[in-house]
C-alpha atoms as a PDB file:
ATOM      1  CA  UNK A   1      19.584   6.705 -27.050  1.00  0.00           C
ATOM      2  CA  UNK A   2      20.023   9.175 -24.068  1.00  0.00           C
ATOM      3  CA  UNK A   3      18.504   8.343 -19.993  1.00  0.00           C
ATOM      4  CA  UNK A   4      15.568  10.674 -21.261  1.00  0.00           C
ATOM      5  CA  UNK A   5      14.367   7.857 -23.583  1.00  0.00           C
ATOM      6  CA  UNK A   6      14.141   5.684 -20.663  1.00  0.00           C
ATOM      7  CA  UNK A   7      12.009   5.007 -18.514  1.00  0.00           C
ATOM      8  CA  UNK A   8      13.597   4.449 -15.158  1.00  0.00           C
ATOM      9  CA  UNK A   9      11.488   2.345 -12.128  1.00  0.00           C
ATOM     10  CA  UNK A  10      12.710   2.900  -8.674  1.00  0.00           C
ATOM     11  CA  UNK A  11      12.355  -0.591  -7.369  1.00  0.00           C
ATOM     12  CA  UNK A  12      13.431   0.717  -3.489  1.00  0.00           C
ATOM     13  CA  UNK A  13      10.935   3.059  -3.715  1.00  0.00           C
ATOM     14  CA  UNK A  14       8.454   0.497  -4.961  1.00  0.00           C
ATOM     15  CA  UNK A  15       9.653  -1.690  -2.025  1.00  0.00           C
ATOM     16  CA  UNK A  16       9.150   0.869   0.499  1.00  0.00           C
ATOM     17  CA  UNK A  17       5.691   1.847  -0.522  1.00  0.00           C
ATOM     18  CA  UNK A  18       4.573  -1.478  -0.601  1.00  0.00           C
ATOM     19  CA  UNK A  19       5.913  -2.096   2.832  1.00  0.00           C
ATOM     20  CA  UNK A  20       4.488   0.920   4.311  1.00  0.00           C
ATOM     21  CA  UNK A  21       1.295   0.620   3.035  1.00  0.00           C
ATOM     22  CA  UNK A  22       1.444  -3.165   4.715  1.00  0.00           C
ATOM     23  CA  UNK A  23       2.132  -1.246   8.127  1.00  0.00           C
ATOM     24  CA  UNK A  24      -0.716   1.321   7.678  1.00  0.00           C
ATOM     25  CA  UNK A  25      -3.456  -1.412   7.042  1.00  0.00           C
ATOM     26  CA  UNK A  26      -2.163  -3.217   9.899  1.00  0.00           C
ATOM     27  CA  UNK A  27      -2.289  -0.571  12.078  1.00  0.00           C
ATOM     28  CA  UNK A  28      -5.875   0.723  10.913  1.00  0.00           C
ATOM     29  CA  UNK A  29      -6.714  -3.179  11.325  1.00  0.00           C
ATOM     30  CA  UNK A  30      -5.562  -3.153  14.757  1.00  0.00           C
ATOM     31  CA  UNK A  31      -7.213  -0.403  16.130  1.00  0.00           C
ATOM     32  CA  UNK A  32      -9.818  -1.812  18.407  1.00  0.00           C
ATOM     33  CA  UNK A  33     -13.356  -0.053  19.827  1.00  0.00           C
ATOM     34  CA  UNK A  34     -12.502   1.944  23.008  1.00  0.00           C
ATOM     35  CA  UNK A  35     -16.115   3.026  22.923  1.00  0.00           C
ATOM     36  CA  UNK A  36     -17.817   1.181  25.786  1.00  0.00           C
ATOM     37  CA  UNK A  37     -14.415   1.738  27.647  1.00  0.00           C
ATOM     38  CA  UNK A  38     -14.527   5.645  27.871  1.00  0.00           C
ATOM     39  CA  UNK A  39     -18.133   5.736  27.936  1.00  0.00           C
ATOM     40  CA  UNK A  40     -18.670   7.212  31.342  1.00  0.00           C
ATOM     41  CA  UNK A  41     -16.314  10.164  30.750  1.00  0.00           C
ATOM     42  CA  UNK A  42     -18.476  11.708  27.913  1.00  0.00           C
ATOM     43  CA  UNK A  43     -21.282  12.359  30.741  1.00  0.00           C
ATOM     44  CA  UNK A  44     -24.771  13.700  29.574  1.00  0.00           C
ATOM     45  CA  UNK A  45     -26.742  10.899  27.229  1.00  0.00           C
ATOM     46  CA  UNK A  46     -26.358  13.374  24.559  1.00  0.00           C
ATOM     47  CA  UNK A  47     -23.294  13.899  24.008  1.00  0.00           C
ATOM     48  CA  UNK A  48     -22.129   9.936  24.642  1.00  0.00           C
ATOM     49  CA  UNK A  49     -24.791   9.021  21.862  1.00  0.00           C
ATOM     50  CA  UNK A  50     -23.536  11.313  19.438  1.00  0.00           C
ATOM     51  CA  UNK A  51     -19.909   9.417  20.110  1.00  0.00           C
ATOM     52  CA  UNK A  52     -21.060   6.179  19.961  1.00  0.00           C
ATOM     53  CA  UNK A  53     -22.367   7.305  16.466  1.00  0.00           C
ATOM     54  CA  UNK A  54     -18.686   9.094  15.222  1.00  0.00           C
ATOM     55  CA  UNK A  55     -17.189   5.616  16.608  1.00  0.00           C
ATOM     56  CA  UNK A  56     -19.863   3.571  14.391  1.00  0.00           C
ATOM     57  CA  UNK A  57     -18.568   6.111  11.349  1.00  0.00           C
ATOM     58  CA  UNK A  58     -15.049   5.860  11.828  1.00  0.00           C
ATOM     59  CA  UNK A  59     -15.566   2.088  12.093  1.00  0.00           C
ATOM     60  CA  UNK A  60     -17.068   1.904   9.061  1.00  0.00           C
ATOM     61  CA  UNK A  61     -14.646   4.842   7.160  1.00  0.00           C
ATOM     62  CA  UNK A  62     -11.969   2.625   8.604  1.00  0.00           C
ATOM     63  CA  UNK A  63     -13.247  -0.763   7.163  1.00  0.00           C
ATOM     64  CA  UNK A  64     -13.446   1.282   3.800  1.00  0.00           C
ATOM     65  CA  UNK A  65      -9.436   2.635   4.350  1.00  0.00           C
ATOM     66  CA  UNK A  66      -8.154  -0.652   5.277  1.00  0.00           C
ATOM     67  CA  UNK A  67      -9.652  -1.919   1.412  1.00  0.00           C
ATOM     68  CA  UNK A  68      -8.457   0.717  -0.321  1.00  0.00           C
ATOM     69  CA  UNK A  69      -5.293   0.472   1.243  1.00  0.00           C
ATOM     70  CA  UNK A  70      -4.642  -3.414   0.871  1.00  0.00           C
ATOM     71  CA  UNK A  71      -5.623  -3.035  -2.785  1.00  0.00           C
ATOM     72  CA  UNK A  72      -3.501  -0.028  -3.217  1.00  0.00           C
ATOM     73  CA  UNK A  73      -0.500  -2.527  -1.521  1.00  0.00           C
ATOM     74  CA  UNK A  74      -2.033  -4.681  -4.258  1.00  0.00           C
ATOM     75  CA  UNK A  75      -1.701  -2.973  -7.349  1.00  0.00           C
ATOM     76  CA  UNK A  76       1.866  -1.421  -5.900  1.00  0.00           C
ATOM     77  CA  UNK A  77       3.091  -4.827  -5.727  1.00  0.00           C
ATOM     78  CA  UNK A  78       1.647  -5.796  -9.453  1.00  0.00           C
ATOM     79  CA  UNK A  79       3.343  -3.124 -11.061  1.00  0.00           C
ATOM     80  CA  UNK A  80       6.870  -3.673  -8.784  1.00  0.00           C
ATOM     81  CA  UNK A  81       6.849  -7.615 -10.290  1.00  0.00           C
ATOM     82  CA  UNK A  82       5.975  -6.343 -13.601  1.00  0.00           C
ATOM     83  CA  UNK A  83       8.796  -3.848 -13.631  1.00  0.00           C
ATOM     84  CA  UNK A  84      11.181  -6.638 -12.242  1.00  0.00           C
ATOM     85  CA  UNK A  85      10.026  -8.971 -14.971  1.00  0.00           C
ATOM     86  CA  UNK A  86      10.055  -7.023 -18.150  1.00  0.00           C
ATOM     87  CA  UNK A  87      13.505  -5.814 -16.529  1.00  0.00           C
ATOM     88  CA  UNK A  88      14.404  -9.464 -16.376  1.00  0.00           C
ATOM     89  CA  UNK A  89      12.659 -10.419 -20.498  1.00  0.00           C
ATOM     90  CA  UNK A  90      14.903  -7.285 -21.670  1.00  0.00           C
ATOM     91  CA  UNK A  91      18.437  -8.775 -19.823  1.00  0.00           C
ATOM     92  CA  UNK A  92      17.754 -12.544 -21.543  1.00  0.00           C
ATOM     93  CA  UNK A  93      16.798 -10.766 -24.503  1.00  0.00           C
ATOM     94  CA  UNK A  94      19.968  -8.518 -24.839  1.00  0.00           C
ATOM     95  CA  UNK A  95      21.829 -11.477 -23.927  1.00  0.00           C
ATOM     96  CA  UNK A  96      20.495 -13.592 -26.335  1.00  0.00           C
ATOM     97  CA  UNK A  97      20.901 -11.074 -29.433  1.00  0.00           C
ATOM     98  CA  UNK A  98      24.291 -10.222 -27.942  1.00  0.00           C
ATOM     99  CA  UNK A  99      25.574 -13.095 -26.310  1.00  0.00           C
ATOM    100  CA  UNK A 100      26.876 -13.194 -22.313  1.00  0.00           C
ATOM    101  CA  UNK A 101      29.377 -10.754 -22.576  1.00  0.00           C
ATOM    102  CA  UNK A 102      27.653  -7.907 -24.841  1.00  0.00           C
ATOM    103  CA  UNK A 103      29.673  -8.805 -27.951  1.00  0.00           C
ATOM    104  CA  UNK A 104      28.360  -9.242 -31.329  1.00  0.00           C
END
């Protein structure tokens, strides 16, 4: 059997994503309202109403992020323990038919 008839899992790569997408959700989970502190600058009624309402839609878009996000770190995180234990099922297998040291 030659590497094209396997499948190869890059577990740092796995790692990484999982990590990162840990940082994003944290950091789209600590962004906090500035709203009510810049409200003066926007001046006319108008135009501060119309960015109190892009605030109260990014809130919510962000709310909506964060989930997919966590359950993207979710599912990454499924699939990198799956990988690690059908790795791990295929070693005690091969062992097994093989014995410790690969003989016959």
């Amino acid at each position: 059997m030659g590497d094209h008839d396997r499948l190869v899992v890059d577990y740092t790569l796995l790692e990484s994503s999982k990590s990162n997408l840990r940082d994003i959700r944290r950091v789209f989970e600590g962004i906090t309202d500035h709203r009510d502190d810049i409200s003066d600058i926007w001046g006319h009624e108008s135009i501060a109403g119309e960015m109190k309402n892009f605030v109260n839609n990014w809130d919510n878009y962000r709310r909506e992020l964060v989930d997919n996000v966590q359950d993207l770190g979710k599912q990454v995180e499924t699939a990198l323990k799956s990988f690690q234990k059908q790795d791990l099922d295929l070693k005690n297998a091969s062992e097994k038919k093989h014995g410790k040291n690969g003989g016959k």
